[in-house]
Protein backbone atom coordinates (compact mmCIF):
# COMPACT_ATOMS: atom_id res chain seq x y z
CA UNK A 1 -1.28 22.09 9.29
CA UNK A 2 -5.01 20.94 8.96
CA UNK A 3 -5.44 16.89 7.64
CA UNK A 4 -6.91 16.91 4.45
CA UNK A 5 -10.05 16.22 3.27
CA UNK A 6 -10.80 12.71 1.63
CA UNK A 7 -13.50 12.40 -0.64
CA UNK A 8 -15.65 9.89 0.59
CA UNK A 9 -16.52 7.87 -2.81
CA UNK A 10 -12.57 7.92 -3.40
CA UNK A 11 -11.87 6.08 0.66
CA UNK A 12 -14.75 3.86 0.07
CA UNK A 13 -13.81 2.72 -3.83
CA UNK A 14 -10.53 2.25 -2.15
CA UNK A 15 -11.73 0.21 0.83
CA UNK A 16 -13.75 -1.39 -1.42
CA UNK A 17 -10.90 -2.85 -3.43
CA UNK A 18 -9.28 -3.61 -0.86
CA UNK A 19 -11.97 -6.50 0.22
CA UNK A 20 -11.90 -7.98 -2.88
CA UNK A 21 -8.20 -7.72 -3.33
CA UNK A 22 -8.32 -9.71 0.18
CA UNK A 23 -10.69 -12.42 -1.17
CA UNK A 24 -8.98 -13.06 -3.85
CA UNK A 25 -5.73 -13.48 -2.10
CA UNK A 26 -7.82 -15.91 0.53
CA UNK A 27 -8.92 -17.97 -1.98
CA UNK A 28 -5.98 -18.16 -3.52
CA UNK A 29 -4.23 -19.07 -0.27
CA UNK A 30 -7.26 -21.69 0.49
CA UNK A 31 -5.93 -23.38 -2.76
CA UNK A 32 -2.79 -23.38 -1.68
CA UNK A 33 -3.20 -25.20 1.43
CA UNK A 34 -4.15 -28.82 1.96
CA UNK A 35 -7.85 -29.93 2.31
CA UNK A 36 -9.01 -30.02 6.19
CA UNK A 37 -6.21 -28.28 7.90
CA UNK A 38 -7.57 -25.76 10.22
CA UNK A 39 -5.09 -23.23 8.78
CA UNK A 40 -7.31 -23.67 5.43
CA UNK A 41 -10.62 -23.37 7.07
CA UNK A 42 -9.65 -20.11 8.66
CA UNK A 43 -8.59 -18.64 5.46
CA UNK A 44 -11.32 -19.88 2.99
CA UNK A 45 -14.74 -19.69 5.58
CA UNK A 46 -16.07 -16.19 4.48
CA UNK A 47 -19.71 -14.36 5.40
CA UNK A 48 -21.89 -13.92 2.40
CA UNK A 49 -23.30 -9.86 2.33
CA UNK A 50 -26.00 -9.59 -0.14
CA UNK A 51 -28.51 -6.92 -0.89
CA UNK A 52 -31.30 -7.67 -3.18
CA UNK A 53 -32.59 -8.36 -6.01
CA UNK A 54 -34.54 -4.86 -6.35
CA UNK A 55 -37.22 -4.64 -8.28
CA UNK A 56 -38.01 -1.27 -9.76
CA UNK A 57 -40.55 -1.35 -12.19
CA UNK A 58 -41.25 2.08 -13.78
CA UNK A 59 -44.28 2.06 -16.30
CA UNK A 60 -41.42 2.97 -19.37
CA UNK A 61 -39.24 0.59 -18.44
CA UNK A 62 -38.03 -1.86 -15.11
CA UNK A 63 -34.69 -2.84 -13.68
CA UNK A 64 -33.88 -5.22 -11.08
CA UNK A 65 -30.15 -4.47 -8.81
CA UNK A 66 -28.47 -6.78 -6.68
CA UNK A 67 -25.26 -6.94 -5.02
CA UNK A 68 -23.32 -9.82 -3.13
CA UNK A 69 -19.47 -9.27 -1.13
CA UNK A 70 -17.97 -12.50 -0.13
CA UNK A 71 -16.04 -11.29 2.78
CA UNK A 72 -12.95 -13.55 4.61
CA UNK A 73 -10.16 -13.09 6.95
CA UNK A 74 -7.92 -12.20 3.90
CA UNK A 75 -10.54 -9.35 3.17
CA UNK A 76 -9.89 -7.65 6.59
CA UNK A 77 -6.50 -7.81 6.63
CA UNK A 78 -6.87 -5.96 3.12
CA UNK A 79 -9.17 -3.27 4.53
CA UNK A 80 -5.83 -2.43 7.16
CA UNK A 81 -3.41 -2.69 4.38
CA UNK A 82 -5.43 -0.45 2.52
CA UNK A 83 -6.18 1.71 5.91
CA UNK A 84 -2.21 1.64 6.42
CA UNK A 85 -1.82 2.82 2.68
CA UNK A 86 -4.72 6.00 3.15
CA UNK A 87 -3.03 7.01 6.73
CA UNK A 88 0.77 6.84 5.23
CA UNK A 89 0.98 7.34 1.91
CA UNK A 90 -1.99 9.38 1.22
């Protein structure tokens, strides 16, 4: 039997939920844990992503995007939970 097809948009909404599902949960853990324990630091340091701001100005009208990910440890292990869930389950 062939694997099936994923849609794309559908693995990467889901993989996409599944960071900020993880930086939630890191953040939540970071207040959680006492202030200056390494334990903390390891959980609550995260890398900024950013793209933007865009500025797209059109003669009828102008919009500006931008988009920022705060990405941790938490966030990774929720990528493989959510990797774990497309392999198994899906």
């Amino acid at each position: 039997m062939a694997p099936r097809r994923r849609p794309l948009a559908l693995v990467t909404l889901i993989l996409f939920l599944g960071i900020i599902v993880g930086t939630v949960v890191g953040e939540a853990v970071g207040l959680v844990l006492p202030e200056g324990k390494v334990i903390r630091d390891v959980f609550v340091n995260a890398t900024d992503l950013h793209v933007g701001p865009v500025h797209v100005d059109l003669v009828v009208f102008s919009f500006t995007f931008g988009f920022s990910l705060r990405v941790n440890l938490m966030s990774v292990l929720g990528i493989f939970v959510v990797f774990l869930f497309l392999r198994y389950f899906w």
